[in-house]
Protein backbone atom coordinates (compact mmCIF):
# COMPACT_ATOMS: atom_id res chain seq x y z
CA UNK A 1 44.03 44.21 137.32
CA UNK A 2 47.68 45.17 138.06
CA UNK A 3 49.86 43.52 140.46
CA UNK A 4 50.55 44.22 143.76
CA UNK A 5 52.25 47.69 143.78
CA UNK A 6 55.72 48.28 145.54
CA UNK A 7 53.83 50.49 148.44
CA UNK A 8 51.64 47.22 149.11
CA UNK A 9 53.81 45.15 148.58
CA UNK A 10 56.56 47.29 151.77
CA UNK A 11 52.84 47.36 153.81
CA UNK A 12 52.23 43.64 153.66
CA UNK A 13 56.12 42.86 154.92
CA UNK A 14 54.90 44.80 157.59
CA UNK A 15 51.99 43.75 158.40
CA UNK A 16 53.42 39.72 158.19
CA UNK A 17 56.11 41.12 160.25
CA UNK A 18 53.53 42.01 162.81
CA UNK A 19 54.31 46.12 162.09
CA UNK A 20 51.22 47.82 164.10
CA UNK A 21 52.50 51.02 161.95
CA UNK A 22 52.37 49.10 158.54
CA UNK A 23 48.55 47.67 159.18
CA UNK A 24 47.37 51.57 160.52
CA UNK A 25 48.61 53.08 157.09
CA UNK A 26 46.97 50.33 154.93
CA UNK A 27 43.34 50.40 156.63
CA UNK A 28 43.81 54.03 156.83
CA UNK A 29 44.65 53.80 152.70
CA UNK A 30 41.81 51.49 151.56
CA UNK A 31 39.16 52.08 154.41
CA UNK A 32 37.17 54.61 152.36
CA UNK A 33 36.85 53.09 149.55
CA UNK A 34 35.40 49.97 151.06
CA UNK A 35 33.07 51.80 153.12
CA UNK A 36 31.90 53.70 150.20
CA UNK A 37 31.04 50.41 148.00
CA UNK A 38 29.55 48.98 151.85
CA UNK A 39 27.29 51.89 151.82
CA UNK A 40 26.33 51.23 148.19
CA UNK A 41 25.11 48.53 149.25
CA UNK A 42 23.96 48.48 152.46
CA UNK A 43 21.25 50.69 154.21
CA UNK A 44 22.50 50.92 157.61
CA UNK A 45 25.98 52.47 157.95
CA UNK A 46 26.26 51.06 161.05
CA UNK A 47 26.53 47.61 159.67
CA UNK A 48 27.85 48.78 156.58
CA UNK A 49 31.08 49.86 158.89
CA UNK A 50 30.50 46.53 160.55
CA UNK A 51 31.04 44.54 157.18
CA UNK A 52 34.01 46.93 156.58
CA UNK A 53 35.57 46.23 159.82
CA UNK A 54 34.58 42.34 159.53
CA UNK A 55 37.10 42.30 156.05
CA UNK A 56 39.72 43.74 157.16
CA UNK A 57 39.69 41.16 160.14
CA UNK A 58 39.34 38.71 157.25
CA UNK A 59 42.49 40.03 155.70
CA UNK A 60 44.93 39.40 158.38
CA UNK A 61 43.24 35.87 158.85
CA UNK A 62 43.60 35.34 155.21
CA UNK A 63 46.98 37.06 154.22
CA UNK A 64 48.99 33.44 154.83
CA UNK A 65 46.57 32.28 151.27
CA UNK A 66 47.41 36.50 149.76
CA UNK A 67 48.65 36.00 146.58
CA UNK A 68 50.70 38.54 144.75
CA UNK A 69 49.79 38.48 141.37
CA UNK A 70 46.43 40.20 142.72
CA UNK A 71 46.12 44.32 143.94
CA UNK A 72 45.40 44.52 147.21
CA UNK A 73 42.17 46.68 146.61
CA UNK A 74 40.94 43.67 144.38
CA UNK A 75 41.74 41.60 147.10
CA UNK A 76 39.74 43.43 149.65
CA UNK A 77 37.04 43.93 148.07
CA UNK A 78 36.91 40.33 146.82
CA UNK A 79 36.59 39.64 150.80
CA UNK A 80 34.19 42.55 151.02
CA UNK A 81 31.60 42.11 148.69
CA UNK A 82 31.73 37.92 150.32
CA UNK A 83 30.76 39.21 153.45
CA UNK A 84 27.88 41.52 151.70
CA UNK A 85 26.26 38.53 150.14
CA UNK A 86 26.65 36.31 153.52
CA UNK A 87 25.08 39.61 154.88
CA UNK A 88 22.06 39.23 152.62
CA UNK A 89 22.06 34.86 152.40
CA UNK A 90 21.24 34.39 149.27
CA UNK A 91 19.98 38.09 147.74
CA UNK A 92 22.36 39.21 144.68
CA UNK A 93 25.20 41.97 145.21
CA UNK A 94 25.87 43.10 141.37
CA UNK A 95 28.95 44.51 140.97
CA UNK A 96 27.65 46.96 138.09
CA UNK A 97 24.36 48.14 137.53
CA UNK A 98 23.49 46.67 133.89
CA UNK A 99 23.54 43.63 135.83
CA UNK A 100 19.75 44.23 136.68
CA UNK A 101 19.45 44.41 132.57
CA UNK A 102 21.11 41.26 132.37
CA UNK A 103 18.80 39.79 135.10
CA UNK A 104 15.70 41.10 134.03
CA UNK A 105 15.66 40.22 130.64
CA UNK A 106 17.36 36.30 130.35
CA UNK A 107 15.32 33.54 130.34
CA UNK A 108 18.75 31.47 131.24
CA UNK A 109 19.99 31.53 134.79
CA UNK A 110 23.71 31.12 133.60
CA UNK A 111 23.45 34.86 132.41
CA UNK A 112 22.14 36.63 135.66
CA UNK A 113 24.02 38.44 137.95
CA UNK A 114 26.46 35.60 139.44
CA UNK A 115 25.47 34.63 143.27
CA UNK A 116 28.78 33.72 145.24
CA UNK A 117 26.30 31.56 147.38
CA UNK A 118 24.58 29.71 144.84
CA UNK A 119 24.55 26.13 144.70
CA UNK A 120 25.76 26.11 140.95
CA UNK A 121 29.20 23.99 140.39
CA UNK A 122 29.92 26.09 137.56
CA UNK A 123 28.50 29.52 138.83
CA UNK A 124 30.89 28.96 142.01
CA UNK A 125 33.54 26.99 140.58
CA UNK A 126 36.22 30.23 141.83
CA UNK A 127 35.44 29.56 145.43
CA UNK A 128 35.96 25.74 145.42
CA UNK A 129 38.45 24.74 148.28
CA UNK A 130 39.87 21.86 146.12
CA UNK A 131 42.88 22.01 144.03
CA UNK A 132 41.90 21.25 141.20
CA UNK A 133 38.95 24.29 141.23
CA UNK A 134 42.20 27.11 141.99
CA UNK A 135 43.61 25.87 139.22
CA UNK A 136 41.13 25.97 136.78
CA UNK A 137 40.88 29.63 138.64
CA UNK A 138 44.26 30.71 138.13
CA UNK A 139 44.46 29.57 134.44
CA UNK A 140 41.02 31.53 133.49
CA UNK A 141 42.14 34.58 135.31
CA UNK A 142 45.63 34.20 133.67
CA UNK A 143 43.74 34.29 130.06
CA UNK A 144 41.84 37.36 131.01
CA UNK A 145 44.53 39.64 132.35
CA UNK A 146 46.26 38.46 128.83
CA UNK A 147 43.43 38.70 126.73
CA UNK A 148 42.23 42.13 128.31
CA UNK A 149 45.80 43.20 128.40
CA UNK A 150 46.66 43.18 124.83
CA UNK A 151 43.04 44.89 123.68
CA UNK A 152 43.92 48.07 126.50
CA UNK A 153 47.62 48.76 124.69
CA UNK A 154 46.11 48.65 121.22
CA UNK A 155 43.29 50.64 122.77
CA UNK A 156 40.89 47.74 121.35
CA UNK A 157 38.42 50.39 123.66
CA UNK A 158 35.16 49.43 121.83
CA UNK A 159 35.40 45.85 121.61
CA UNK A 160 36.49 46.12 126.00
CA UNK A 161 33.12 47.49 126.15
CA UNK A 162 31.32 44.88 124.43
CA UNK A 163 33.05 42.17 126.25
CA UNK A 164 32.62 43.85 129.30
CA UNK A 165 28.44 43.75 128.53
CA UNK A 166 28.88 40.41 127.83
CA UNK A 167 31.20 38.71 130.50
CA UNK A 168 30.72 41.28 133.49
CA UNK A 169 27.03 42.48 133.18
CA UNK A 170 25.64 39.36 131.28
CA UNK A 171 24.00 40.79 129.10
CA UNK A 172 22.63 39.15 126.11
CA UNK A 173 24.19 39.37 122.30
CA UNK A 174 21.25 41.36 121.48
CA UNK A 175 21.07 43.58 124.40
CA UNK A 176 24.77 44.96 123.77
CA UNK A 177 24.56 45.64 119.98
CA UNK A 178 21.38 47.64 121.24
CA UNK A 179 23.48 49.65 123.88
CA UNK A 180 26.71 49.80 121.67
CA UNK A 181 25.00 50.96 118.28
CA UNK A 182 26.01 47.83 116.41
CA UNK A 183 24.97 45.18 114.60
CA UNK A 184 23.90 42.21 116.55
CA UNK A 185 26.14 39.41 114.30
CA UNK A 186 29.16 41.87 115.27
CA UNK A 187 28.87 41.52 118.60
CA UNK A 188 28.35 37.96 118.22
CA UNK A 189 31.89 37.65 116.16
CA UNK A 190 33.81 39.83 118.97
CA UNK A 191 32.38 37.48 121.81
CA UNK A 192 33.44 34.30 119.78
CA UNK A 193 36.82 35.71 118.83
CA UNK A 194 37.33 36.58 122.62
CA UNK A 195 36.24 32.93 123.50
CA UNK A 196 39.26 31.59 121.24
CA UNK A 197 41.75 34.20 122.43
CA UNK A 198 40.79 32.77 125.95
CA UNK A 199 40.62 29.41 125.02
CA UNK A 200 43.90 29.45 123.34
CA UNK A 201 46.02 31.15 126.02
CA UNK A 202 44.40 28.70 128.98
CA UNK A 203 45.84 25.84 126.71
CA UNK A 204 49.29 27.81 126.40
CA UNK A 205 49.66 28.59 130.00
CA UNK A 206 48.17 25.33 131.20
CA UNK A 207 51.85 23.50 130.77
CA UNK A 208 51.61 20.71 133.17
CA UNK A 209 49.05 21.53 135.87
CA UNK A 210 46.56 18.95 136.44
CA UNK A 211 42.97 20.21 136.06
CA UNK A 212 40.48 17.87 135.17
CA UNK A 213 36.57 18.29 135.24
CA UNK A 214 36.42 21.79 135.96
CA UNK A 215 38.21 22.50 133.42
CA UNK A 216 36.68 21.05 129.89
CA UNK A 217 33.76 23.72 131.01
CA UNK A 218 35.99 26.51 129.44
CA UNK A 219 38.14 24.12 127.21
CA UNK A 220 35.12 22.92 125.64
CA UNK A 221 32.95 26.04 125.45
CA UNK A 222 30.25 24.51 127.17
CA UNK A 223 27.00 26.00 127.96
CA UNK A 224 28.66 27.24 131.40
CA UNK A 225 31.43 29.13 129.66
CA UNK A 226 29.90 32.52 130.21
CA UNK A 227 29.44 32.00 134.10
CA UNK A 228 32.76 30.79 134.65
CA UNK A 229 34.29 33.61 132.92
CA UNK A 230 32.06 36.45 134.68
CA UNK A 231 31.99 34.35 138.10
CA UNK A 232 36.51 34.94 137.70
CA UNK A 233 35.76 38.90 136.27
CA UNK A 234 33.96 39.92 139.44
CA UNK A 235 36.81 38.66 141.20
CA UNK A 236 39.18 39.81 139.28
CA UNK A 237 37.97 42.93 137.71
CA UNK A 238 40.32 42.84 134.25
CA UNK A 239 38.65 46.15 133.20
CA UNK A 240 38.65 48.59 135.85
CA UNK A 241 40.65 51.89 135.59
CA UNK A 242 43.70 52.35 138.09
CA UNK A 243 42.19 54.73 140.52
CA UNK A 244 44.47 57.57 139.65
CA UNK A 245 43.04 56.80 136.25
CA UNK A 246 39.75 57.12 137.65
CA UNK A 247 41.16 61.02 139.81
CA UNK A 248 42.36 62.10 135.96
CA UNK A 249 39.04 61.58 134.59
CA UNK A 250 36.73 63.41 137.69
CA UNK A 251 39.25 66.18 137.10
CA UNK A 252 39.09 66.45 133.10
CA UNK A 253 42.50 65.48 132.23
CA UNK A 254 42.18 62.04 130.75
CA UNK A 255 42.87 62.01 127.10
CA UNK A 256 40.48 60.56 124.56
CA UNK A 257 39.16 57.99 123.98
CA UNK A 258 40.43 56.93 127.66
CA UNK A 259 37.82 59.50 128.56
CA UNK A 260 35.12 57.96 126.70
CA UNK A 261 36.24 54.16 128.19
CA UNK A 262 36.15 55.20 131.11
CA UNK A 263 32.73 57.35 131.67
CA UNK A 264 31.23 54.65 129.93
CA UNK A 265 32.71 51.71 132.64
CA UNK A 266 31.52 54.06 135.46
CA UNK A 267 28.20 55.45 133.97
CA UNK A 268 26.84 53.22 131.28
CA UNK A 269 28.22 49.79 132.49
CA UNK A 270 28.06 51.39 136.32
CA UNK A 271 30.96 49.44 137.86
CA UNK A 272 29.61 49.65 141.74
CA UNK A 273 33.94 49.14 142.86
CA UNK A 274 34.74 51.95 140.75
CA UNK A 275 32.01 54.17 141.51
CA UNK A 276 33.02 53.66 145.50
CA UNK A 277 36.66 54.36 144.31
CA UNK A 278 35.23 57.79 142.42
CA UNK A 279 32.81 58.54 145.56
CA UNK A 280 36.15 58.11 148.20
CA UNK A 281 38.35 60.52 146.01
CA UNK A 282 35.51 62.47 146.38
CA UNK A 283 35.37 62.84 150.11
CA UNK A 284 39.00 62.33 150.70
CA UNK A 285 38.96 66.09 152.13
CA UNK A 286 36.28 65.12 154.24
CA UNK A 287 36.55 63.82 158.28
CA UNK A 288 36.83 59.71 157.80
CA UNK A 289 34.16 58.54 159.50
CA UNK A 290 34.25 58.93 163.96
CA UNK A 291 36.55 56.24 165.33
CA UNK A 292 36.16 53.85 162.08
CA UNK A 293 40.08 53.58 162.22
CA UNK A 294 40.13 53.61 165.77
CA UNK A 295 37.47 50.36 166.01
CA UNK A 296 39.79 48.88 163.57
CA UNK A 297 42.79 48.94 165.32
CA UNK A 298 41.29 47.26 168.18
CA UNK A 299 39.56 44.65 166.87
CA UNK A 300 42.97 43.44 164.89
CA UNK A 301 45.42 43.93 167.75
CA UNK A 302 45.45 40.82 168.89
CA UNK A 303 46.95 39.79 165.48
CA UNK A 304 50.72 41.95 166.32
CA UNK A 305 50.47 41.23 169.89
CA UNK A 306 53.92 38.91 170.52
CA UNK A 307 53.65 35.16 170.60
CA UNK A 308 54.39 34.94 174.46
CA UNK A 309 52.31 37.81 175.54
């Protein structure tokens, strides 16, 4: 995912300089979106708005930890889709819809649908509080924006979507060569030469840090490789189109085979954040929803209020 834009990056000075004007334009900017993956989601509006609402107050209590090398929209949905599985205690929230392929078919619970909430070291290494887990974070996440990175500007588009069956809907070897048209052993040599391109830039960017158990899990290419590499993707979201990538395709002037990456991501692989970034373009001419903003504003207003008030 890109970095934090310019525009973000002028909203969160405000924001940290407790700007009232700077918050209202960023939850007015990203509040459709998240309500549209919320809804996607989550039966009830009411408590889909609620969840909305709830991350947004998790922002501001967060934005101390905010980290710039991340968007903000893949931070706040990071927070959002959190508070969706808290929602649901222990029920899965895929974040694209071959998931349920990937689920339904392995015998191995390392290549289902990743559950923030599960008990699994491994699975939830990203979320560990202790050092030594962020790093191993950081590094992996590093390797994928690289990795990722360099396949996108040689428009390395068919291999992306094998990796992206792989890593983000964890699906089996066999399962993508079906879906892709390929042979099986192919899709076996792009996932292993996508290992070593990952393995070898976490050793070249690793330098001095000090990472220690958590880490020989990817080093090693242990049997937990796959989950911590699609637990850090769902976070991170290496693959997604920009969203005004995502505009030029709904109105017909992305240029193959951009065209063809992308309706695949957001029909075939069914990205559930891009699809909610599709459905808010969508509806952007349309009445946000009554006093969404409004409830908000007041629920975060104790966060610009002065020190001594």
């Amino acid at each position: 995912m890109p970095e934090l834009s310019q525009a973000d990056q002028y909203l969160i000075e405000q924001i940290r300089n407790k700007n009232s004007a700077g918050w209202s334009q960023l939850v007015e900017r990203y509040q459709g979106r998240l309500l549209a993956f919320a809804r996607g989601k989550i039966n009830r509006r009411e408590d889909a708005e609620d969840l909305v609402q709830d991350t947004f107050i998790g922002f501001l209590q967060s934005l101390p930890r905010f980290r710039a090398e991340l968007s903000l929209e893949t931070f706040l949905f990071m927070i959002l889709r959190r508070k969706i599985i808290d929602h649901f205690r222990g029920k899965n929230s895929r974040a694209c819809s071959l998931q349920d392929l990937g689920q339904s078919n392995s015998d191995d619970s390392s290549r289902s649908g990743i559950d923030i909430a599960s008990d699994d070291p491994t699975a939830s290494v990203y979320v560990s509080r202790d050092e030594q887990g962020e790093a191993v974070r950081t590094l992996l996440a590093k390797a994928l924006d690289e990795v990722v990175g360099e396949m996108q500007r040689n428009e390395n588009l068919r291999d992306l979507q094998i990796i992206e069956m792989l890593f983000y809907a964890n699906l089996r070897n066999k399962d993508a060569a079906k879906i892709a048209g390929i042979d099986e052993k192919h899709v076996a040599l792009i996932k292993h030469r996508v290992l070593n391109q990952l393995k070898d830039a976490v050793t070249r960017n690793r330098g001095g840090s000090k990472i220690g158990a958590g880490a020989h899990f990817f080093l090693d290419e242990s049997a937990g490789t796959d989950s911590m590499i699609s637990a850090v993707w769902e976070d991170r979201r290496p693959t997604c189109p920009k969203r005004s990538t995502i505009g030029r395709f709904e109105l017909k002037t992305l240029d193959s085979p951009w065209r063809e990456y992308v309706d695949f991501h957001l029909n075939r692989l069914g990205c559930h954040f891009c699809q909610a970034n599709l459905e808010d373009l969508r509806k952007q001419s349309e009445a946000p929803p009554p006093d969404m903003q409004q409830k908000i504003m007041q629920s975060t207003i104790g966060f610009f209020r002065p020190q001594n008030a």
